[in-house]
N, C-alpha and C. Protein backbone atom coordinates (compact mmCIF):
# COMPACT_ATOMS: atom_id res chain seq x y z
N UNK A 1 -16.93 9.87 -2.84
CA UNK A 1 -16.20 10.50 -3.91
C UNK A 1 -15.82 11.92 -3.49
N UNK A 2 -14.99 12.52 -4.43
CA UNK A 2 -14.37 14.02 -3.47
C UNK A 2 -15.35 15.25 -4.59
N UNK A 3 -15.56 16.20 -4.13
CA UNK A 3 -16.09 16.92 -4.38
C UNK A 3 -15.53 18.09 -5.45
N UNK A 4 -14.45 17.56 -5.86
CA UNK A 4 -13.36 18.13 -6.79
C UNK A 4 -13.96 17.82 -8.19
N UNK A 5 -13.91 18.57 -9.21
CA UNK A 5 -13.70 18.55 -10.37
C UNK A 5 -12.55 17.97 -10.98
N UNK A 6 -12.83 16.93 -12.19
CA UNK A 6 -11.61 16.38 -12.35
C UNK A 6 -10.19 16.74 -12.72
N UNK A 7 -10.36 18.39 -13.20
CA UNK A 7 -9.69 19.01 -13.74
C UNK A 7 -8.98 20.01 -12.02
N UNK A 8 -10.07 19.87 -11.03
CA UNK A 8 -9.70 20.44 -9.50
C UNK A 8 -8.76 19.05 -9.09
N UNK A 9 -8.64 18.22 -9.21
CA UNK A 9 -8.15 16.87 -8.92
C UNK A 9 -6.59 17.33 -9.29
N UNK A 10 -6.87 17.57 -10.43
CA UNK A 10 -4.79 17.91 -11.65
C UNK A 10 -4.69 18.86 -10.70
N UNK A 11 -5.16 20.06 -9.86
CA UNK A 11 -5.08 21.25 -9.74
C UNK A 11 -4.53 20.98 -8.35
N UNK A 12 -4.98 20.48 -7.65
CA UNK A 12 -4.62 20.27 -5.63
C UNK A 12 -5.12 19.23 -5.32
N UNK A 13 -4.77 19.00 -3.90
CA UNK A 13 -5.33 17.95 -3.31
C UNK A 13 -5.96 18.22 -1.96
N UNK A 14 -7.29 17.96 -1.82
CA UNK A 14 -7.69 18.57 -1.10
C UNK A 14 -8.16 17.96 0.70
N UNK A 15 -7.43 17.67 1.41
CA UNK A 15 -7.98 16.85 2.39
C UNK A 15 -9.05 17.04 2.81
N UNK A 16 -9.49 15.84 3.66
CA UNK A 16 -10.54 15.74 3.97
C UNK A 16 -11.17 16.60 4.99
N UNK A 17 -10.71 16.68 5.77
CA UNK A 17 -11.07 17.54 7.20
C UNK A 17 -10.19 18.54 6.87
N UNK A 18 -10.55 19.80 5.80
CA UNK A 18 -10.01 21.25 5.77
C UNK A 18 -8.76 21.12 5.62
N UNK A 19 -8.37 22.33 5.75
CA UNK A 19 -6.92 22.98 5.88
C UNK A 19 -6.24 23.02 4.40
N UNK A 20 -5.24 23.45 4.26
CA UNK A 20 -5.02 23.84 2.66
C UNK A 20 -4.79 22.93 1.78
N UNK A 21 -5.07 23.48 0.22
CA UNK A 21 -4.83 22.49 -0.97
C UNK A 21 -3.37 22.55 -0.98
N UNK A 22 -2.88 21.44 -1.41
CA UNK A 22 -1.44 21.21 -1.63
C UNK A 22 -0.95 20.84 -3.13
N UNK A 23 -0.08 21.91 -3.98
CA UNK A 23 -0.27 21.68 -5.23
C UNK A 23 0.72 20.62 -5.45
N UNK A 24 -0.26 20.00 -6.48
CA UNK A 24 1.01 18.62 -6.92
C UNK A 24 1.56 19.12 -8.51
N UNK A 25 2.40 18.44 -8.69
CA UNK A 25 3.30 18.44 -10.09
C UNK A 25 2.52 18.04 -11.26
N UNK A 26 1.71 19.15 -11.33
CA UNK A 26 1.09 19.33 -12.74
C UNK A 26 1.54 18.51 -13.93
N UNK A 27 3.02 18.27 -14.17
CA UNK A 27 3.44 17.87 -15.27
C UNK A 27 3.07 16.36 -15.22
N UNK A 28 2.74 15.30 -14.54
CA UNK A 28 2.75 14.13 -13.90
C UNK A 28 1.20 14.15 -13.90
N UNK A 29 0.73 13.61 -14.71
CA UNK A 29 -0.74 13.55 -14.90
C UNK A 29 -1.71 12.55 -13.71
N UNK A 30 -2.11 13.00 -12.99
CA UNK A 30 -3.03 11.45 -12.13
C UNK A 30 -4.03 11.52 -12.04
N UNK A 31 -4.76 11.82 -13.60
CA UNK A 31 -5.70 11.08 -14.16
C UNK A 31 -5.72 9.77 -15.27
N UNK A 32 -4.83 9.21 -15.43
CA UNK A 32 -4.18 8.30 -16.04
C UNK A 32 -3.92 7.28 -15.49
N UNK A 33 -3.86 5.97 -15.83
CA UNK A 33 -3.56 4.96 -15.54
C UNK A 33 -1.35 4.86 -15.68
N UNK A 34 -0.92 4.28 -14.98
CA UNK A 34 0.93 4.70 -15.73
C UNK A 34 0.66 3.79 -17.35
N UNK A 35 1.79 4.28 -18.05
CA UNK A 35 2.14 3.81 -18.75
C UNK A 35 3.02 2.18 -18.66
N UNK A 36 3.12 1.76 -20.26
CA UNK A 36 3.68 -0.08 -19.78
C UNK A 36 5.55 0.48 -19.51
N UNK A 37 5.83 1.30 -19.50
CA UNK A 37 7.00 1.49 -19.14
C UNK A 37 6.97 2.44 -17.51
N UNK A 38 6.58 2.70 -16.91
CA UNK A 38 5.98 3.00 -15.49
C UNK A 38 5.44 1.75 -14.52
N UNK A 39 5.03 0.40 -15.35
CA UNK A 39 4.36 -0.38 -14.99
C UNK A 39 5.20 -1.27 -14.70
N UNK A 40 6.65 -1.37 -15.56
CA UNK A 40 7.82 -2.30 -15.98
C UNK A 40 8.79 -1.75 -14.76
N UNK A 41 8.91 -0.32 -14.36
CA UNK A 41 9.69 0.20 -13.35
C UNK A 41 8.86 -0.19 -12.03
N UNK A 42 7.80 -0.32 -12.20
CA UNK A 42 6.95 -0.10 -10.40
C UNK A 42 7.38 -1.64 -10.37
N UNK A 43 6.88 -2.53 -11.65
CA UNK A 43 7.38 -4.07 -10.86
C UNK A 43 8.56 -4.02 -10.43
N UNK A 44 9.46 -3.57 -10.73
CA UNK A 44 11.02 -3.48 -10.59
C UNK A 44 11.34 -3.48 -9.08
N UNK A 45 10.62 -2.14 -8.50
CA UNK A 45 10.81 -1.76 -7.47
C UNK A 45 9.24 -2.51 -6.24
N UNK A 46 8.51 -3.46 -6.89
CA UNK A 46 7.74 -3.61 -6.03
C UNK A 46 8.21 -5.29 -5.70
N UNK A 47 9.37 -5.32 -7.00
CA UNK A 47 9.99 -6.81 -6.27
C UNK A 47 11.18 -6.27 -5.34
N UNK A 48 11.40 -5.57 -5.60
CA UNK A 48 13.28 -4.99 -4.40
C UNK A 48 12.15 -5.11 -3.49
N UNK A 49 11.19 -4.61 -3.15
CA UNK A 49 10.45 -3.88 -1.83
C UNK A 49 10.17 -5.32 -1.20
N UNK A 50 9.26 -6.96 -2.17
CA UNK A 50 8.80 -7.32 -1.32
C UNK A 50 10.20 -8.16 -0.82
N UNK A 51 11.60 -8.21 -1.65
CA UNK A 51 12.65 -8.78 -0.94
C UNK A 51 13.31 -8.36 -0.23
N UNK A 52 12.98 -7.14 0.07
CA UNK A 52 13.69 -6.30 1.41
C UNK A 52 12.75 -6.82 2.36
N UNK A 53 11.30 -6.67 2.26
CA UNK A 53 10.52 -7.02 3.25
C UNK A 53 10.75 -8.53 3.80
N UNK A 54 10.90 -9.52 3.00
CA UNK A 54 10.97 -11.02 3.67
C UNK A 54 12.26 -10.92 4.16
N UNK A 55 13.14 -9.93 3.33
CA UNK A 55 14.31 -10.29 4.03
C UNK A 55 14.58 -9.88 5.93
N UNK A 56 13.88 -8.79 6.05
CA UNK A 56 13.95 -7.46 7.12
C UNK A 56 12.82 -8.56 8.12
N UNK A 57 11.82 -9.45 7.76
CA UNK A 57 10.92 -10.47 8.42
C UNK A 57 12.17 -11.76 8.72
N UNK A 58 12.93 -11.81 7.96
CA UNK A 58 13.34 -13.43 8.71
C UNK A 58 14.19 -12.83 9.43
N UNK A 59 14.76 -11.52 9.09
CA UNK A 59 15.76 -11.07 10.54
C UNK A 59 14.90 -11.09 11.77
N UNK A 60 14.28 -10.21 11.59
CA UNK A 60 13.17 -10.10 13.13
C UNK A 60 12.87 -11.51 13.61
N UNK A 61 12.39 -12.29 13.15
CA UNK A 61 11.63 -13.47 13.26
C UNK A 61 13.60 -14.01 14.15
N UNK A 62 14.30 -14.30 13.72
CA UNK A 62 15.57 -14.59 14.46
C UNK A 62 15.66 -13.63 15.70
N UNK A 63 15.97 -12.58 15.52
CA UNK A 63 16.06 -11.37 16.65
C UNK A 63 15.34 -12.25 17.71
N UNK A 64 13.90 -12.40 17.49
CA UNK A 64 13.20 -12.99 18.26
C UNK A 64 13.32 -14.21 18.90
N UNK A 65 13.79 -15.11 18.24
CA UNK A 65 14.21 -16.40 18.72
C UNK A 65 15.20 -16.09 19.83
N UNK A 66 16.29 -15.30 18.90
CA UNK A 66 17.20 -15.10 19.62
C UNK A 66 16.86 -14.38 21.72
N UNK A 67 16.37 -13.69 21.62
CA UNK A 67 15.44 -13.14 22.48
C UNK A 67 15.32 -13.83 23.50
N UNK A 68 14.02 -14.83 23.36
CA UNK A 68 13.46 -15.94 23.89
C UNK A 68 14.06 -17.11 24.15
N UNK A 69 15.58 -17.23 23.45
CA UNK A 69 16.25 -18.37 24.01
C UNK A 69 17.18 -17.83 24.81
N UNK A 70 17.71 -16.52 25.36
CA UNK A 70 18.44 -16.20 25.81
C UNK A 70 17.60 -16.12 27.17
N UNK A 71 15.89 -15.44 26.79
CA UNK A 71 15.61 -15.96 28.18
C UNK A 71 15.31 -17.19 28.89
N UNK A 72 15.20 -17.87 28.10
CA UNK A 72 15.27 -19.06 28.34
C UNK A 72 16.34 -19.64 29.55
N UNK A 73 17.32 -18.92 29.57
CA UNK A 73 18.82 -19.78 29.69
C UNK A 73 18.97 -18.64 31.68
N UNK A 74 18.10 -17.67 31.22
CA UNK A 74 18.16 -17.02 32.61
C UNK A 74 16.95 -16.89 33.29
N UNK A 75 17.09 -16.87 34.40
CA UNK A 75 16.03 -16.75 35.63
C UNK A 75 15.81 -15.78 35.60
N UNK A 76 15.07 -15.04 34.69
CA UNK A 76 14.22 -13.50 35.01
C UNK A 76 12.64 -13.55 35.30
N UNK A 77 12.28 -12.95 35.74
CA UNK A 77 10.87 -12.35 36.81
C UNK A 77 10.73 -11.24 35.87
N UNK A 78 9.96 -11.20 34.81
CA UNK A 78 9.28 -9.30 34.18
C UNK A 78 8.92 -8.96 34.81
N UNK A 79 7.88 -8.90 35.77
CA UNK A 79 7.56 -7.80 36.90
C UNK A 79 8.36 -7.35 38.22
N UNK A 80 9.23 -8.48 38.42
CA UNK A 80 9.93 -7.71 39.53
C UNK A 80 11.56 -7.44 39.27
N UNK A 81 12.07 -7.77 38.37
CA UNK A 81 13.52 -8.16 37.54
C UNK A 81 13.32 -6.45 36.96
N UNK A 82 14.42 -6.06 37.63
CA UNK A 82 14.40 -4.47 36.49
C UNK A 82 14.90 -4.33 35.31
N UNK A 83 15.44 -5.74 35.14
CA UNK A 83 15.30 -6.09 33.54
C UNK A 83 14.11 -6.66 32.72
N UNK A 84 13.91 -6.85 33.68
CA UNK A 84 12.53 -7.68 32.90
C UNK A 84 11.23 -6.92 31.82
N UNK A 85 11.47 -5.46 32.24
CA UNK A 85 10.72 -4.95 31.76
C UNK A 85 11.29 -4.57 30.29
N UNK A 86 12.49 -4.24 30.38
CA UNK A 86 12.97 -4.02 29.32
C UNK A 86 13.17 -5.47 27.78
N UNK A 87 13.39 -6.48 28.67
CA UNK A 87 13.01 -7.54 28.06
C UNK A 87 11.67 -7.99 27.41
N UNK A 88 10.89 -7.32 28.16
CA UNK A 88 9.40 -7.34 27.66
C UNK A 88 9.25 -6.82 25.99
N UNK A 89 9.53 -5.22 26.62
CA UNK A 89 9.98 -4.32 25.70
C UNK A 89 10.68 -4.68 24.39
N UNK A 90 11.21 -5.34 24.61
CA UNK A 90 12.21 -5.54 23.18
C UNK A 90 11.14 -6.30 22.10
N UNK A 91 10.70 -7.56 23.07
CA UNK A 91 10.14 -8.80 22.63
C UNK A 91 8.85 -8.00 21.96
N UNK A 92 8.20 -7.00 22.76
CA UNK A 92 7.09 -6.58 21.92
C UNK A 92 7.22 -6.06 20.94
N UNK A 93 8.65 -5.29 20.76
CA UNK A 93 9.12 -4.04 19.66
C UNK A 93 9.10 -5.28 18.47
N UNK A 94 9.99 -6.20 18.22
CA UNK A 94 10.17 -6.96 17.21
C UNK A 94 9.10 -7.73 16.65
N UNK A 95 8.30 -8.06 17.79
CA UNK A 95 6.78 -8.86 17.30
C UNK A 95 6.12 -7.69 16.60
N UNK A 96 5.93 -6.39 17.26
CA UNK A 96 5.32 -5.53 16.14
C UNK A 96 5.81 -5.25 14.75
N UNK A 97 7.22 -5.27 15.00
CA UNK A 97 8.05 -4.71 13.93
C UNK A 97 7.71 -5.79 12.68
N UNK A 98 7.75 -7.52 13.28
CA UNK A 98 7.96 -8.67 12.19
C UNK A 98 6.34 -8.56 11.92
N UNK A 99 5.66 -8.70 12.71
CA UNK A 99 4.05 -8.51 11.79
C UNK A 99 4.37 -7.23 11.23
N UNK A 100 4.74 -6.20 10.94
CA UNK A 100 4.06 -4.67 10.34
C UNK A 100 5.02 -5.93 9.13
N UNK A 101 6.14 -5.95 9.11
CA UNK A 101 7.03 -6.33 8.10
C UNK A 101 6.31 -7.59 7.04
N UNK A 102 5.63 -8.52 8.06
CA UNK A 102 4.84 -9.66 7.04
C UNK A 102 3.55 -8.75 6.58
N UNK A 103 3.19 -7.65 7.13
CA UNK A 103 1.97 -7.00 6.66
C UNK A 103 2.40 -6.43 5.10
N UNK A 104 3.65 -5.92 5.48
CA UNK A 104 3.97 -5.71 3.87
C UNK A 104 4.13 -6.27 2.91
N UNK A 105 4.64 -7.57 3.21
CA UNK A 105 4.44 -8.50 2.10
C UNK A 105 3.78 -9.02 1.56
N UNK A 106 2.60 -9.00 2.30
CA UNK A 106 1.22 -9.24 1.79
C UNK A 106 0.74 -8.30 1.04
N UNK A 107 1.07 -7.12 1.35
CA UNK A 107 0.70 -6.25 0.45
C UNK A 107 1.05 -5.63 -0.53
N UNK A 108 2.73 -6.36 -0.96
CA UNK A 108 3.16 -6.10 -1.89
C UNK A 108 2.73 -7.43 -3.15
N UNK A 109 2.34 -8.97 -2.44
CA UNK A 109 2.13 -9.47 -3.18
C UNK A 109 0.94 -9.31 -3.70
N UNK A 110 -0.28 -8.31 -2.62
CA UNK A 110 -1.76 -8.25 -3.48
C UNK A 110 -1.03 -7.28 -4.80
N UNK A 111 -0.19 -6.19 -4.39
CA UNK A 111 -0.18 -5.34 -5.60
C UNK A 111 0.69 -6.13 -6.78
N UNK A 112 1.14 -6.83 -6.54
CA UNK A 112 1.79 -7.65 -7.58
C UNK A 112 0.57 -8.45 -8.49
N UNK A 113 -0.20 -9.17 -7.71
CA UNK A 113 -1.06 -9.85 -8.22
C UNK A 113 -2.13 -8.92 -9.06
N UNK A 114 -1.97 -7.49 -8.77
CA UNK A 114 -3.12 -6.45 -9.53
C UNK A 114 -2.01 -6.20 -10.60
N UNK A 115 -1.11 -5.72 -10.47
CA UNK A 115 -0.10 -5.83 -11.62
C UNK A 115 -0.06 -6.92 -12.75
N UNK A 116 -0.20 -8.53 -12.53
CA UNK A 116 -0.10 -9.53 -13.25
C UNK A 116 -2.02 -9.50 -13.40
N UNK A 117 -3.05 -8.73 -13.26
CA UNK A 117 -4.17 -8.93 -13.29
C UNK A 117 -4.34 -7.77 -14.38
N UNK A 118 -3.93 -6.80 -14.57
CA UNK A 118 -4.73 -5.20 -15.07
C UNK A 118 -4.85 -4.83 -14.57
N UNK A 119 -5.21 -4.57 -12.99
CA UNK A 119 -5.81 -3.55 -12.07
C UNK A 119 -4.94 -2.51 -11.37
N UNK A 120 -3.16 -2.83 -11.44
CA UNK A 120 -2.62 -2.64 -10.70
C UNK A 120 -2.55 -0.72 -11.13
N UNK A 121 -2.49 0.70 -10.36
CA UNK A 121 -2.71 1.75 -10.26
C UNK A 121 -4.18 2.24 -10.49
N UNK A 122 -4.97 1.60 -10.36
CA UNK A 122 -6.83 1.79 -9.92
C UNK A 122 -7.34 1.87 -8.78
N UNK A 123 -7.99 2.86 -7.82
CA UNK A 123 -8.02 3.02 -6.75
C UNK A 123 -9.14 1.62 -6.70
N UNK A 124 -8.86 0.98 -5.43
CA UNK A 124 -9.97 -0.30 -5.02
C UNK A 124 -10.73 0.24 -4.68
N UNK A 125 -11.27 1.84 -4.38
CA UNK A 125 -12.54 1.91 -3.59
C UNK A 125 -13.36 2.88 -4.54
N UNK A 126 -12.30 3.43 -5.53
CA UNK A 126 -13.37 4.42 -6.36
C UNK A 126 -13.13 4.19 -7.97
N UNK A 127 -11.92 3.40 -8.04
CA UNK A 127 -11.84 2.79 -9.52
C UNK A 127 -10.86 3.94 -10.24
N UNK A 128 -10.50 5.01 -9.43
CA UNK A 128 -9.56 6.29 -10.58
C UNK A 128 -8.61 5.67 -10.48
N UNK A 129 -7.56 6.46 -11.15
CA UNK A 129 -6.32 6.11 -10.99
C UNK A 129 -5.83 6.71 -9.94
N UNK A 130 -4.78 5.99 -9.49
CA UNK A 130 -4.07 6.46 -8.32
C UNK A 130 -3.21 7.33 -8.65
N UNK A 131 -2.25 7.65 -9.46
CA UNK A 131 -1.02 8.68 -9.80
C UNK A 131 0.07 7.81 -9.56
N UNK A 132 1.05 8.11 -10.48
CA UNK A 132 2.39 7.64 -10.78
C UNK A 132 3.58 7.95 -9.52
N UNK A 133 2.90 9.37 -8.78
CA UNK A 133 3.71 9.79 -8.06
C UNK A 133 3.44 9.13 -6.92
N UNK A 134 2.38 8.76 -6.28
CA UNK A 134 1.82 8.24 -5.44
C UNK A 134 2.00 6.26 -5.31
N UNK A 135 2.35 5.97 -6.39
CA UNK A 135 2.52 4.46 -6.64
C UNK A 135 3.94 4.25 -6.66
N UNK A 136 4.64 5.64 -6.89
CA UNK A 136 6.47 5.57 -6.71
C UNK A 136 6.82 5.33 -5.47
N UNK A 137 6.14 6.68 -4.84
CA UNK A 137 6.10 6.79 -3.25
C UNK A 137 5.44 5.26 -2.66
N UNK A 138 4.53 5.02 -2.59
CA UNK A 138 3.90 3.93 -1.92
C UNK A 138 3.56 2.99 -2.70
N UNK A 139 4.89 2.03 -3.32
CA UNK A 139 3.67 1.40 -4.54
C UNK A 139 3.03 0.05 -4.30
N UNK A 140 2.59 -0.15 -3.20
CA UNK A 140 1.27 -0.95 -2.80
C UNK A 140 0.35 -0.39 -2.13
N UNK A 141 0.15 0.83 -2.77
CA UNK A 141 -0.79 1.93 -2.46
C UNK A 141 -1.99 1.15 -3.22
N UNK A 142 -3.48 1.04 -2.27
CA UNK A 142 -4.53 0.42 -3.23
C UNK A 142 -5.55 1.34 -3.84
N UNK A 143 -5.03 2.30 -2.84
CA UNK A 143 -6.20 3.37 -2.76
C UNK A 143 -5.69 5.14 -3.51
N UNK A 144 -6.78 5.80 -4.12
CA UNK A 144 -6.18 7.62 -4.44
C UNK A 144 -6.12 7.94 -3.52
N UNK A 145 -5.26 9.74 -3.69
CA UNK A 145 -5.39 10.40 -2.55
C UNK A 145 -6.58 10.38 -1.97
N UNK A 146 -8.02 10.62 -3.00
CA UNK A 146 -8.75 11.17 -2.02
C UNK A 146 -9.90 9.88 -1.23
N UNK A 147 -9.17 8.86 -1.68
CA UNK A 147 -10.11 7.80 -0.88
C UNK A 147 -8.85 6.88 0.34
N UNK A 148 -7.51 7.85 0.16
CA UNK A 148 -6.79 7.68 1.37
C UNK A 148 -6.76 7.72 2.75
């Protein structure tokens, strides 16, 4: 738990390993759970998010095919082909890119599923609320700032 007062909580945010408090927008309460009209906008935007995400995954997931059948069709050597490396390269960029991309969708559907549950803006590790501003910004955020 952070060593803040809850009323030091409204006041800054204080990281963990030092260095300065950073004041947040007082007017924007995040000691609160959002409201059912905050709750009605985050679904809004946590369905655009997870259909950008499947969408931005079946591109990659093609990219990739695409990729692999093109090498397919040529005689390249990755280690000695001075293309080859760059071919490597690509193939790894998009495999990272399409997992980070299915990572999000998973994690937009856990926050969906906390949304259709009650839980959805409750930190999973300390039970506060997370903040409105923080669930705009990231809203399959599971966690508060200070258990971020």
């Amino acid at each position: 738990m952070s060593d803040c007062s809850a009323e030091a909580r409204r006041q800054c945010l204080r990281p963990r390993s030092g260095g300065y408090s950073v004041p947040v927008n007082a007017s924007r309460s995040i000691s609160s759970l959002p409201s059912a009209a905050d709750l009605a906008e985050l679904r809004a935007l946590l369905v655009h998010e997870a259909a950008r995400s499947s969408e931005q995954a079946a591109a990659l997931s093609a990219s990739f095919e695409a990729i692999v059948g093109a090498a397919e069709l040529v005689n390249t050597d990755d280690e000695h082909d001075p293309e080859g490396t760059t071919i490597a390269f690509e193939r790894a960029q998009i495999t990272a890119l399409h997992r980070q991309a299915l990572a999000d969708v998973e994690s937009i559907g856990h926050a969906l599923d906390r949304l259709d549950a009650g839980t959805y803006g409750a930190c999973e590790t300390c039970g506060q609320p997370i903040g409105i501003d923080r669930l705009t910004a990231l809203p399959a955020s599971i966690h508060c700032v200070s258990c971020a």
